[in-house]
PDB file of N, CA and C in Angstrom:
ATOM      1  N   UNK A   1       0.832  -1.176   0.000  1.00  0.00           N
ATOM      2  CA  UNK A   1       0.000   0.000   0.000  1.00  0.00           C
ATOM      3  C   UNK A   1       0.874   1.237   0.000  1.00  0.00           C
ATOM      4  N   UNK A   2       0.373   2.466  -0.899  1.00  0.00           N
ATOM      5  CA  UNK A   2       1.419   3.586  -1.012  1.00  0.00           C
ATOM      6  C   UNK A   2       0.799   4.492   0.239  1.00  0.00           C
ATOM      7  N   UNK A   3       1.365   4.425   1.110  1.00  0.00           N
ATOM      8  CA  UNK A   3       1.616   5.051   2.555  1.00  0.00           C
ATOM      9  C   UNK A   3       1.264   6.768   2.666  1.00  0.00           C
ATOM     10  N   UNK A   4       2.108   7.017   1.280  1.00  0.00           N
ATOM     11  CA  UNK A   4       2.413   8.771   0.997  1.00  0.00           C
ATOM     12  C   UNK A   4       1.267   9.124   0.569  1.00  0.00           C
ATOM     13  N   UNK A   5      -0.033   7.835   0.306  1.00  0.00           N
ATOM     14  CA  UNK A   5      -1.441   8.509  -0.672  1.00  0.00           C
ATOM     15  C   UNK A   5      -2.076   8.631   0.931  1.00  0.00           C
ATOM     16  N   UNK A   6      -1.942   8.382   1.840  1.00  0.00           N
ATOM     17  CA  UNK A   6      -2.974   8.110   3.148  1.00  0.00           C
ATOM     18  C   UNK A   6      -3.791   9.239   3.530  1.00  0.00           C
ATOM     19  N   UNK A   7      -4.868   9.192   3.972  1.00  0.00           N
ATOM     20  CA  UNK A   7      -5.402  10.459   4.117  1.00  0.00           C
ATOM     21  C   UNK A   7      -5.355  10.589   5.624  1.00  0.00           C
ATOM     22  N   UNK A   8      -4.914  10.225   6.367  1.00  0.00           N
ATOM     23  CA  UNK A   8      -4.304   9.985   7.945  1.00  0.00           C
ATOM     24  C   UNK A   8      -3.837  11.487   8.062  1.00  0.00           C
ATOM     25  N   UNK A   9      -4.258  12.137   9.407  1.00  0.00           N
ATOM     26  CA  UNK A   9      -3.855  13.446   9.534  1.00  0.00           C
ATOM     27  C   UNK A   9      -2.374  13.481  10.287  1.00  0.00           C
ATOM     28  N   UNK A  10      -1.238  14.425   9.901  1.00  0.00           N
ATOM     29  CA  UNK A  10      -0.038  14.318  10.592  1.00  0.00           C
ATOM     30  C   UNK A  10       0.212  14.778  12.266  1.00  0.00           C
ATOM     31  N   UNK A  11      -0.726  15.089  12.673  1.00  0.00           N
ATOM     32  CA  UNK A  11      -0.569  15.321  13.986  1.00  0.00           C
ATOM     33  C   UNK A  11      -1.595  14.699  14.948  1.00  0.00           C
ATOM     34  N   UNK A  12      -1.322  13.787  16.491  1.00  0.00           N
ATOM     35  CA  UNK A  12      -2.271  14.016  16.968  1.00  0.00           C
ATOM     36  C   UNK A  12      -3.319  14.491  16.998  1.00  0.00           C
ATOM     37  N   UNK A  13      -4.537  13.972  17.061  1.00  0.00           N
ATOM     38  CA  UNK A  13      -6.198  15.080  17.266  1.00  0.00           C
ATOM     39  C   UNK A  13      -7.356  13.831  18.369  1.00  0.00           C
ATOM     40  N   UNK A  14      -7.551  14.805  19.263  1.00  0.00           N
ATOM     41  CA  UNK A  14      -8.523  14.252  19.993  1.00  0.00           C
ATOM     42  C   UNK A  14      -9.616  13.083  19.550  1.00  0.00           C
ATOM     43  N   UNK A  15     -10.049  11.922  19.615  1.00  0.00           N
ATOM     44  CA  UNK A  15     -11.119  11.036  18.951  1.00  0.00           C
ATOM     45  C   UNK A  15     -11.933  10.593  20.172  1.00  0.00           C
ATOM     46  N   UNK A  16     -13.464  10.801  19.402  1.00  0.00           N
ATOM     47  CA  UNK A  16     -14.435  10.515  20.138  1.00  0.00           C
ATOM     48  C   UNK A  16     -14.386   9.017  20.606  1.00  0.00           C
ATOM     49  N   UNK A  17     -14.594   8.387  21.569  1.00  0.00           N
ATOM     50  CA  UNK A  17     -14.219   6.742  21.881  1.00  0.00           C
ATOM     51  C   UNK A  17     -15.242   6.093  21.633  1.00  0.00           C
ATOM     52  N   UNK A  18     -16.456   7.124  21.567  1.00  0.00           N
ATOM     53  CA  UNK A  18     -17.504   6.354  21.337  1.00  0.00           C
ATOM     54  C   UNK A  18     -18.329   6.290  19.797  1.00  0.00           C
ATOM     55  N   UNK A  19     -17.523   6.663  19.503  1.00  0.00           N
ATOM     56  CA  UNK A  19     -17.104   6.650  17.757  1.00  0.00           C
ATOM     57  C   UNK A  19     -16.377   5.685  17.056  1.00  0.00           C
ATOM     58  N   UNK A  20     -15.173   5.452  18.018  1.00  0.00           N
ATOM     59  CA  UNK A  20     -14.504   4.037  18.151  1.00  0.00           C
ATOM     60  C   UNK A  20     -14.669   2.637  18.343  1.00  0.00           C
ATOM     61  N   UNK A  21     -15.789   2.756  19.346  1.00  0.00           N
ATOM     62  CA  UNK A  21     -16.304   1.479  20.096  1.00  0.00           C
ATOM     63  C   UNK A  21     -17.457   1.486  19.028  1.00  0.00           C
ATOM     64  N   UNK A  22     -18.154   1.991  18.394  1.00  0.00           N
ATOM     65  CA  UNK A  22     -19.532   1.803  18.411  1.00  0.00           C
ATOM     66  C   UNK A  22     -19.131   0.714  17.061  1.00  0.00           C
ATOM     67  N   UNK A  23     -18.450   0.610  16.707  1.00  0.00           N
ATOM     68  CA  UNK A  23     -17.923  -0.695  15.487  1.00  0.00           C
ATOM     69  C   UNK A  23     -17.656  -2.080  16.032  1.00  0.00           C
ATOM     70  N   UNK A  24     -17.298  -2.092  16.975  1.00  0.00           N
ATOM     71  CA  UNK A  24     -16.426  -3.602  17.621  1.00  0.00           C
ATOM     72  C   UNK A  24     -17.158  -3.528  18.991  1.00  0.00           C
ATOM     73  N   UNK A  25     -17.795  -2.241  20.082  1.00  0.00           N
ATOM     74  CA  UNK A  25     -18.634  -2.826  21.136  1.00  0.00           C
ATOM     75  C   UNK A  25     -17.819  -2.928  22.232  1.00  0.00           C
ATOM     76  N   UNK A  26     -16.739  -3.072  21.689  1.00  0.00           N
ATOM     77  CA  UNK A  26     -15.031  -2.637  23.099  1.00  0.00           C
ATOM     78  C   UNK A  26     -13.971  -1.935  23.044  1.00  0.00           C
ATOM     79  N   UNK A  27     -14.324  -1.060  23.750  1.00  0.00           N
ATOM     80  CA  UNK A  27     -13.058  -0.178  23.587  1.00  0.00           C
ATOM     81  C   UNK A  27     -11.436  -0.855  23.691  1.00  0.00           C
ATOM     82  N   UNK A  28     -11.557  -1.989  24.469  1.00  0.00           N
ATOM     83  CA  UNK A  28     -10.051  -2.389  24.542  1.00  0.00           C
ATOM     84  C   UNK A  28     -10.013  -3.419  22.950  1.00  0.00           C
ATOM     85  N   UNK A  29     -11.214  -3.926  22.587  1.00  0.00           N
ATOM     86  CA  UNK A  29     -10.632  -4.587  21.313  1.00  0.00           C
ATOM     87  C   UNK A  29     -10.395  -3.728  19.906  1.00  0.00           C
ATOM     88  N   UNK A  30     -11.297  -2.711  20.857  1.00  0.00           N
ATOM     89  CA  UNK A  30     -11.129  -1.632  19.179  1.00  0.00           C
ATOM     90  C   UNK A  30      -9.203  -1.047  19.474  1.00  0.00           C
ATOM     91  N   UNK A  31      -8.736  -1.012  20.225  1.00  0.00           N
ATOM     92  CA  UNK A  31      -7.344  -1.045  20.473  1.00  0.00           C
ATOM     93  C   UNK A  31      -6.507  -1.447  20.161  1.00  0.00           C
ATOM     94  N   UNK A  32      -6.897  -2.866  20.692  1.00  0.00           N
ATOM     95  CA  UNK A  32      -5.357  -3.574  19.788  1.00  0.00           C
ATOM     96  C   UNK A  32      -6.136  -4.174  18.650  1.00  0.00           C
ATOM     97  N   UNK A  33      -7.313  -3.966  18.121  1.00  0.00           N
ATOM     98  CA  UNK A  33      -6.794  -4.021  16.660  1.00  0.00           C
ATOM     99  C   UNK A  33      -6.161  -2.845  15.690  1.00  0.00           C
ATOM    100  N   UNK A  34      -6.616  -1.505  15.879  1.00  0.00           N
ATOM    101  CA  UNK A  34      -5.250  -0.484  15.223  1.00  0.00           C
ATOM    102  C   UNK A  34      -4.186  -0.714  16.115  1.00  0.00           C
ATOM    103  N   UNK A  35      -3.645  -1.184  17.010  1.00  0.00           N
ATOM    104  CA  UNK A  35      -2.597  -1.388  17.559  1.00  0.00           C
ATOM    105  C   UNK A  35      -1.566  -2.610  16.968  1.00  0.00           C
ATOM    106  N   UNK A  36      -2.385  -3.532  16.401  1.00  0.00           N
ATOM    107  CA  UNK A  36      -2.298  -4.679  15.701  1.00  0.00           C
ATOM    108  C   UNK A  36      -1.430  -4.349  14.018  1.00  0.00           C
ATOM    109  N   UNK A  37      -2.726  -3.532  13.500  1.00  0.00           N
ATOM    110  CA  UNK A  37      -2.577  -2.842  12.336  1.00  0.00           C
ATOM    111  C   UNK A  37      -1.509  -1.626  11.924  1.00  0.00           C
ATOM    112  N   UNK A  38      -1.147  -0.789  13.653  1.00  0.00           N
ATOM    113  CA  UNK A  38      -0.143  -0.088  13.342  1.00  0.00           C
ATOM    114  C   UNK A  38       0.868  -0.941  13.637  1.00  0.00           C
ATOM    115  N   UNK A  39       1.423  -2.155  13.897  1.00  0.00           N
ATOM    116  CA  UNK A  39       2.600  -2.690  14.238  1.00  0.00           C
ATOM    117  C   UNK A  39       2.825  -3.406  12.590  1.00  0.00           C
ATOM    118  N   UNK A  40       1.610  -3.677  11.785  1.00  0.00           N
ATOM    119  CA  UNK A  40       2.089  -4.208  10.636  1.00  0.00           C
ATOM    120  C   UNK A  40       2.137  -3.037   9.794  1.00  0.00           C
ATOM    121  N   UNK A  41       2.249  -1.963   9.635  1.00  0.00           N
ATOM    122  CA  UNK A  41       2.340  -0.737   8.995  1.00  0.00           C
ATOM    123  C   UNK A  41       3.675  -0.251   8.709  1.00  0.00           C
ATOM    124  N   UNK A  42       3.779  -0.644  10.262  1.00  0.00           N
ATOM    125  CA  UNK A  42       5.465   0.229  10.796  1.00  0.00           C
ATOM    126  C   UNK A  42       6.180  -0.935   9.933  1.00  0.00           C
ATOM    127  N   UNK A  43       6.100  -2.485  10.227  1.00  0.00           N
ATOM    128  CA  UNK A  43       7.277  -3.144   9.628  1.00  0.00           C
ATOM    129  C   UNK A  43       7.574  -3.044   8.069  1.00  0.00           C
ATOM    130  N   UNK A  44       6.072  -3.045   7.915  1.00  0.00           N
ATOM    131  CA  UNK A  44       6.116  -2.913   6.289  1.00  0.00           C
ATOM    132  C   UNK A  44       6.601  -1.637   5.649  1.00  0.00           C
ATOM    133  N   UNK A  45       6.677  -0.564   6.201  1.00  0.00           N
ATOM    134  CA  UNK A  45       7.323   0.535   5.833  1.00  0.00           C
ATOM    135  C   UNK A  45       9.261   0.508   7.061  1.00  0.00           C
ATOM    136  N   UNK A  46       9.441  -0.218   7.245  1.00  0.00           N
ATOM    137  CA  UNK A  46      10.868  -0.617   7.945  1.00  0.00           C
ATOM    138  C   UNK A  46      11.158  -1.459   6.833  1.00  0.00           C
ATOM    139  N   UNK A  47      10.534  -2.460   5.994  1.00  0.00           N
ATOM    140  CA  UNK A  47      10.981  -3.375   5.107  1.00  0.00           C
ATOM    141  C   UNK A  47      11.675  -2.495   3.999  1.00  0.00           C
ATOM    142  N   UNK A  48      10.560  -1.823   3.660  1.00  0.00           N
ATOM    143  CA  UNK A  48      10.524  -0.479   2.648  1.00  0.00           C
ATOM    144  C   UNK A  48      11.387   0.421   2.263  1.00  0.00           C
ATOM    145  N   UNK A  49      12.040   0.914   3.690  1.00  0.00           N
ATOM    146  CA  UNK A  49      12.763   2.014   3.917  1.00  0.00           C
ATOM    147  C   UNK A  49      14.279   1.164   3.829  1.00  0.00           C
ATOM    148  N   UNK A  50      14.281  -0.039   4.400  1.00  0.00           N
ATOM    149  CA  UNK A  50      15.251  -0.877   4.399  1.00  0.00           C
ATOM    150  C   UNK A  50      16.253  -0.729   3.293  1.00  0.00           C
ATOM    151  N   UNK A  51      15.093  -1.476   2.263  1.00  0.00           N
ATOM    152  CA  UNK A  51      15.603  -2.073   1.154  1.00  0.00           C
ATOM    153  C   UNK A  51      15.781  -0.573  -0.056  1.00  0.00           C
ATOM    154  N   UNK A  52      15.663   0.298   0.478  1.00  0.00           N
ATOM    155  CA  UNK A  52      15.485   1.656  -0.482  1.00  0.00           C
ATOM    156  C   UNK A  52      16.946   1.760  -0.173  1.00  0.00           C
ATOM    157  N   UNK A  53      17.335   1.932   1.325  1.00  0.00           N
ATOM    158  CA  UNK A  53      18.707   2.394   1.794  1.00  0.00           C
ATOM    159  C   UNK A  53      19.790   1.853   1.744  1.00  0.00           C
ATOM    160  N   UNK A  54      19.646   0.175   0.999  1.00  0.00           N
ATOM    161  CA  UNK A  54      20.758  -1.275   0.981  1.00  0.00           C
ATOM    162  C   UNK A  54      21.413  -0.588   0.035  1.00  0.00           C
ATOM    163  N   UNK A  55      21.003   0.583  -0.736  1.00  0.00           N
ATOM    164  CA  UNK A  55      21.812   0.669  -2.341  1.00  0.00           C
ATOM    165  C   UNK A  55      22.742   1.467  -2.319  1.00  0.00           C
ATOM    166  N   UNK A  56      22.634   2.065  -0.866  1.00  0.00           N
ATOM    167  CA  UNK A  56      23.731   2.942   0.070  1.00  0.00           C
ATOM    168  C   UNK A  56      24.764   2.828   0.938  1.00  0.00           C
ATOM    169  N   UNK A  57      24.385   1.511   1.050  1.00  0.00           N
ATOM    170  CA  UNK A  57      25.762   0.861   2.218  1.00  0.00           C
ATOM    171  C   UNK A  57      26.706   0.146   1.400  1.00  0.00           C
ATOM    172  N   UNK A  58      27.695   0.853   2.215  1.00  0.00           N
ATOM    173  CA  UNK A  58      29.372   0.406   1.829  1.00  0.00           C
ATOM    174  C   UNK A  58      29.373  -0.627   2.620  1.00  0.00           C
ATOM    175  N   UNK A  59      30.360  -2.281   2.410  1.00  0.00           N
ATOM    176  CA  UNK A  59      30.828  -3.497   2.859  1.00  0.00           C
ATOM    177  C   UNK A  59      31.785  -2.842   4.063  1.00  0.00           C
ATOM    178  N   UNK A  60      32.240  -1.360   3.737  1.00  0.00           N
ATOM    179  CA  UNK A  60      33.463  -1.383   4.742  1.00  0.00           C
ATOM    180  C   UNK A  60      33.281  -1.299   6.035  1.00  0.00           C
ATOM    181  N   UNK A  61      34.232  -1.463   6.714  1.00  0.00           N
ATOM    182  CA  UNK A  61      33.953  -1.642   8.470  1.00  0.00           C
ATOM    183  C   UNK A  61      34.781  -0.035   9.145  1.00  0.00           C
ATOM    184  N   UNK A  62      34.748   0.349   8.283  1.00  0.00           N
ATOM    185  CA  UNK A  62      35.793   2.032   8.662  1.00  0.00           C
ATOM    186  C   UNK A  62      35.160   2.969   9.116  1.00  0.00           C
ATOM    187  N   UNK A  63      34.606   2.997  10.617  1.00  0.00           N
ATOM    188  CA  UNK A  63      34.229   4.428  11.282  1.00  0.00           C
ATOM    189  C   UNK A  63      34.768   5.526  11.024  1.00  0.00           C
ATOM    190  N   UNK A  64      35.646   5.870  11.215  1.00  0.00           N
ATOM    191  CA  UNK A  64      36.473   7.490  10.433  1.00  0.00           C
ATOM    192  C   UNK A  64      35.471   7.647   9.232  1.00  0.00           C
ATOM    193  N   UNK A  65      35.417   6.988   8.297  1.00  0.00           N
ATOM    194  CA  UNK A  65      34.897   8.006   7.356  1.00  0.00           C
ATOM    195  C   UNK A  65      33.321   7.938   6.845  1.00  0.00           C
ATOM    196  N   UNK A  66      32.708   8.980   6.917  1.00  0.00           N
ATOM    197  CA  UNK A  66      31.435   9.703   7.259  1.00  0.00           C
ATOM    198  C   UNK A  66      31.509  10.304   5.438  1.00  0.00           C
ATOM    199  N   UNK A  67      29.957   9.359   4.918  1.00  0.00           N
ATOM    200  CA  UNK A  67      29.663   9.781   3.617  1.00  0.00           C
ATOM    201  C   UNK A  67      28.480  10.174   3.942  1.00  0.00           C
ATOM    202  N   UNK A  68      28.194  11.549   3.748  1.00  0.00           N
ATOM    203  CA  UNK A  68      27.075  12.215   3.296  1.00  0.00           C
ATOM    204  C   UNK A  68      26.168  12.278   1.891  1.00  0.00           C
ATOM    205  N   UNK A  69      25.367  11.184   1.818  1.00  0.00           N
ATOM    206  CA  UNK A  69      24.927  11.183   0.374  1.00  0.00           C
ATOM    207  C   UNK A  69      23.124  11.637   0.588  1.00  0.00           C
ATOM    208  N   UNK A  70      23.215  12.560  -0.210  1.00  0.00           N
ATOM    209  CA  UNK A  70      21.987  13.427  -0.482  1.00  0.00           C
ATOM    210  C   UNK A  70      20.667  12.910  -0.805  1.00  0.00           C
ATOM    211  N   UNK A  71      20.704  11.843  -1.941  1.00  0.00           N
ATOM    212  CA  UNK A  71      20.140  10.814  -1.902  1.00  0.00           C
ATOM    213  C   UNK A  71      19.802   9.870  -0.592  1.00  0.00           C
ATOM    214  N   UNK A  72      20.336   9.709  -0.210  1.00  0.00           N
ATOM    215  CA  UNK A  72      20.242   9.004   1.107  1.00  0.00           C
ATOM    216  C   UNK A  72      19.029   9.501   1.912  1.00  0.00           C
ATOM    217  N   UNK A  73      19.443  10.759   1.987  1.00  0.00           N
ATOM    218  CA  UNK A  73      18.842  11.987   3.417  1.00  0.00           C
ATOM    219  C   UNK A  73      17.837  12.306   3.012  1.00  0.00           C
ATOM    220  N   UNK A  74      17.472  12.655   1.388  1.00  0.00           N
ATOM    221  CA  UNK A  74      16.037  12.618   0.759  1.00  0.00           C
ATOM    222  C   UNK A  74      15.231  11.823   1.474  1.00  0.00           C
ATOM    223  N   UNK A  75      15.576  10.368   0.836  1.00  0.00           N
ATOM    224  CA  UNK A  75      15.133   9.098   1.209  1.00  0.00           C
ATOM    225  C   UNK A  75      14.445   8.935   2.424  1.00  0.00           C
ATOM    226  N   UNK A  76      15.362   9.125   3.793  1.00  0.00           N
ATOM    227  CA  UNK A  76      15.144   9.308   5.071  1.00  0.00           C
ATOM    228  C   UNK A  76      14.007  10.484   5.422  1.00  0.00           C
ATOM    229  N   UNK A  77      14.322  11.902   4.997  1.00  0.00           N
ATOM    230  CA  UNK A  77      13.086  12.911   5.279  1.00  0.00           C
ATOM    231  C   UNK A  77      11.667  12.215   4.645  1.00  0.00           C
ATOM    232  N   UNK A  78      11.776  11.913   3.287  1.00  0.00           N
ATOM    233  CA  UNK A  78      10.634  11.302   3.042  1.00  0.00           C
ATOM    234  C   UNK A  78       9.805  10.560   3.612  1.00  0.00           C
ATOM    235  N   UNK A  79      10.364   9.777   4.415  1.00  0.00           N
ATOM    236  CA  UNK A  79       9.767   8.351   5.363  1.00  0.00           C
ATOM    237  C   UNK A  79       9.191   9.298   6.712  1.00  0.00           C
ATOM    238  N   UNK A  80      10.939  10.237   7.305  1.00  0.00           N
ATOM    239  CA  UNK A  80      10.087  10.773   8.653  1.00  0.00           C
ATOM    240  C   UNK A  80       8.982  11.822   8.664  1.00  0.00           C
ATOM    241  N   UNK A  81       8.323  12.133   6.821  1.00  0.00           N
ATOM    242  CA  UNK A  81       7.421  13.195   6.860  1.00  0.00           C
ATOM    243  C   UNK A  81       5.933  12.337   6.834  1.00  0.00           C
ATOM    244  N   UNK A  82       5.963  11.091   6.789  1.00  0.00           N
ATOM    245  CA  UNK A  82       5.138   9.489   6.524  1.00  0.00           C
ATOM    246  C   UNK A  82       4.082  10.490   7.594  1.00  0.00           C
ATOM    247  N   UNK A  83       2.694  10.110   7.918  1.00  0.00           N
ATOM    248  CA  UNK A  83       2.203  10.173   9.261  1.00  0.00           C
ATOM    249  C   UNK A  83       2.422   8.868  10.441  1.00  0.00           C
ATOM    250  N   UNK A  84       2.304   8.927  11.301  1.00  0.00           N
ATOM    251  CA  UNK A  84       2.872   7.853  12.169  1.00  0.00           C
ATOM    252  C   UNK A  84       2.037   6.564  12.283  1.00  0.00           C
ATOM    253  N   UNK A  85       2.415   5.016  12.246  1.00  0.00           N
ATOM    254  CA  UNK A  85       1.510   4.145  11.631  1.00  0.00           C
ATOM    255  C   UNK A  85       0.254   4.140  12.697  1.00  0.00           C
ATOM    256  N   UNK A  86      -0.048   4.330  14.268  1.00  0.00           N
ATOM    257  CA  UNK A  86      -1.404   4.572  14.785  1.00  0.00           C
ATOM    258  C   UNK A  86      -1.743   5.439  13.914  1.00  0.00           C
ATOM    259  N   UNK A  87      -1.208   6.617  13.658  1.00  0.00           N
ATOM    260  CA  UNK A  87      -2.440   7.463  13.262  1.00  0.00           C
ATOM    261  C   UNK A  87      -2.633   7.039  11.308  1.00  0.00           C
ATOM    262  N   UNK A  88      -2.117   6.190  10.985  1.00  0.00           N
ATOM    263  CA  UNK A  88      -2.641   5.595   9.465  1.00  0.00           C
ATOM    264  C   UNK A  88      -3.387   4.717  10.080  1.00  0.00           C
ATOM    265  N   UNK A  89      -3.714   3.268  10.924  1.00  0.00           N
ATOM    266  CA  UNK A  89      -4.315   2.666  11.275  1.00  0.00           C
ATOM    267  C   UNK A  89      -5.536   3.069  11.666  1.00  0.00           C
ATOM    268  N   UNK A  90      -5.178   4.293  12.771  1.00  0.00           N
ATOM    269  CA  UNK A  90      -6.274   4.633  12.865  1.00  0.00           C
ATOM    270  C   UNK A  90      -7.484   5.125  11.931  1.00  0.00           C
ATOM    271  N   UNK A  91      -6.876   5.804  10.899  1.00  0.00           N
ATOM    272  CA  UNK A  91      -7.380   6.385   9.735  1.00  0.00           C
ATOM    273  C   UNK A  91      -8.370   5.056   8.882  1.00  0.00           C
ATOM    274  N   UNK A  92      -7.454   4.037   8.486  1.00  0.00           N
ATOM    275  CA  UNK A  92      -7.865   2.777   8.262  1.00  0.00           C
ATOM    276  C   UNK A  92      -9.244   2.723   8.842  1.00  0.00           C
ATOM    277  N   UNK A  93      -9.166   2.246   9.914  1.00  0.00           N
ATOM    278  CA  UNK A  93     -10.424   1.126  11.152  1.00  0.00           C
ATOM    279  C   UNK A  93     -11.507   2.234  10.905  1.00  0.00           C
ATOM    280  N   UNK A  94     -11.203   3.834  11.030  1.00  0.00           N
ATOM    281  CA  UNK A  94     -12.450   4.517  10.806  1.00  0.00           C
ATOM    282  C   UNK A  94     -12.755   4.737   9.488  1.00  0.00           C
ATOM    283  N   UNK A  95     -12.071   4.494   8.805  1.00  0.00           N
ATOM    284  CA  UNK A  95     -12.402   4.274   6.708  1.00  0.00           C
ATOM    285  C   UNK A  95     -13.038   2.877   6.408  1.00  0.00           C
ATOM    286  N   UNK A  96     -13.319   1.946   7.604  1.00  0.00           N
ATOM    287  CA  UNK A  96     -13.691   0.524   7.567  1.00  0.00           C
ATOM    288  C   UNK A  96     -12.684   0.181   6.382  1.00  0.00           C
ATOM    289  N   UNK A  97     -11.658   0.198   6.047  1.00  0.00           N
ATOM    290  CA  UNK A  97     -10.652  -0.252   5.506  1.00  0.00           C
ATOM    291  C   UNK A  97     -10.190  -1.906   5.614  1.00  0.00           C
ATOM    292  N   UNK A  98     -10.437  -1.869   7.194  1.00  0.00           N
ATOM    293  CA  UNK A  98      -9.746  -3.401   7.769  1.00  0.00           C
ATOM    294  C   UNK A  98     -10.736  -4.760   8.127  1.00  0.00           C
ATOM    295  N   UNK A  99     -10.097  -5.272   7.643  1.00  0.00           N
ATOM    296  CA  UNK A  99     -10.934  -6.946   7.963  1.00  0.00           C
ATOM    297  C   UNK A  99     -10.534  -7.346   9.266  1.00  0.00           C
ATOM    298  N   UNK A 100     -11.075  -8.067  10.356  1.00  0.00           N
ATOM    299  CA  UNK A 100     -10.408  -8.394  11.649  1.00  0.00           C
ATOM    300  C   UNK A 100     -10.961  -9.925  11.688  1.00  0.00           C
ATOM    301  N   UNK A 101      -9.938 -10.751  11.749  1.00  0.00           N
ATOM    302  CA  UNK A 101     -10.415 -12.256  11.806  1.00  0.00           C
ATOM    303  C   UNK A 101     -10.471 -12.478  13.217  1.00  0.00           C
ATOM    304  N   UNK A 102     -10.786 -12.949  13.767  1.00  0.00           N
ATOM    305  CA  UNK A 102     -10.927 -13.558  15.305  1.00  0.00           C
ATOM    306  C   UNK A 102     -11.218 -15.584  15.345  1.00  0.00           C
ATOM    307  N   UNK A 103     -10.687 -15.882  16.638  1.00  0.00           N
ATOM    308  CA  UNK A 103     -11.095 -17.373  16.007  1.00  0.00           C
ATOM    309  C   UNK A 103     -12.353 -18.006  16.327  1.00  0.00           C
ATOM    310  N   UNK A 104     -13.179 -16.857  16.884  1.00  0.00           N
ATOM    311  CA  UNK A 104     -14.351 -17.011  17.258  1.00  0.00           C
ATOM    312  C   UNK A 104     -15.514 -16.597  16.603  1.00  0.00           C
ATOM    313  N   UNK A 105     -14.961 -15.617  15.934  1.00  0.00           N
ATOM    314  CA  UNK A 105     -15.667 -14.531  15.329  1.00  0.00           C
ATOM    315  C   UNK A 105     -15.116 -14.341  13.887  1.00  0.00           C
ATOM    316  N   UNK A 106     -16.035 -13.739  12.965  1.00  0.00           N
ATOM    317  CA  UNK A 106     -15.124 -13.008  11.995  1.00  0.00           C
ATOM    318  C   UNK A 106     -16.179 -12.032  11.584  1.00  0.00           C
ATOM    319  N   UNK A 107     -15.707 -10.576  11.860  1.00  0.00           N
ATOM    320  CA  UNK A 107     -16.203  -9.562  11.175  1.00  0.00           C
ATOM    321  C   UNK A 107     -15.004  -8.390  10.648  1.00  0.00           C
ATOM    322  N   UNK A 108     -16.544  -7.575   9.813  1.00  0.00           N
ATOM    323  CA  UNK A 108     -15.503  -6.661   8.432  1.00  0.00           C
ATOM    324  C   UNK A 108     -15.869  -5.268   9.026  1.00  0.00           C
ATOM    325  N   UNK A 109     -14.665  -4.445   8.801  1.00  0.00           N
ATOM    326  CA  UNK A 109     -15.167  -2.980   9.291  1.00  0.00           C
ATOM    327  C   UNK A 109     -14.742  -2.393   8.326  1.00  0.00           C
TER     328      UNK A 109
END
C-alpha cells in the first residue's frame, strides 16, 4: 500500500471513543486491533525504507569516514514526513478499511 497517498492526519487530534467502540462494542478490542494494524504498517514501511537504503551501504567496516549522500537523506526525510503508523491505522479502522479475523468470530469494518 502507497503510505504517501494516506489520508491519515499528521498530527495528533482528539477522537471521540464512542465513535470508536460503536464498530467492535469494546473499547479495549477496538485497540489492539489499530494497535495490531499499526505494528504491521510500521514493519512494512521498515521493510521499505530498508531495502530503499541497501543501495547505500558500503561493505566497509571504517568508522572514520562519514559519507554524506543526499540521496540518502532525501530518502530518510521522506519516510520521517510518513504520518505515524497509529495514526494511518487509525485512519484505516475509521475508513472501515480493515478486515479483523478472530477465532471465534469473523467480522468486516
Amino acid at each position: 500500500m502507497d503510505y504517501k497517498k494516506s489520508k491519515a492526519v499528521h498530527n495528533t487530534i482528539t477522537r471521540d471513543m464512542s465513535e470508536l467502540d460503536a464498530k467492535v462494542g469494546n473499547v479495549y478490542e477496538t485497540v489492539v486491533i489499530i494497535a495490531k494494524r499499526a505494528n504491521q504498517i510500521s514493519q512494512e514501511l521498515k521493510k521499505e525504507l530498508d531495502a530503499k537504503l541497501q543501495d547505500f551501504s558500503t561493505p566497509q567496516d571504517n568508522i572514520e569516514e562519514v559519507f554524506e549522500n543526499k540521496e540518502q537523506i532525501e530518502i530518510s526525510r521522506s519516510y520521517e514526513m510518513l504520518p505515524k503508523p497509529t495514526l494511518i491505522a487509525t485512519q484505516e479502522f475509521l475508513d472501515d478499511e480493515l478486515v479483523v479475523r478472530n477465532s471465534s468470530k469473523e467480522r468486516e469494518f
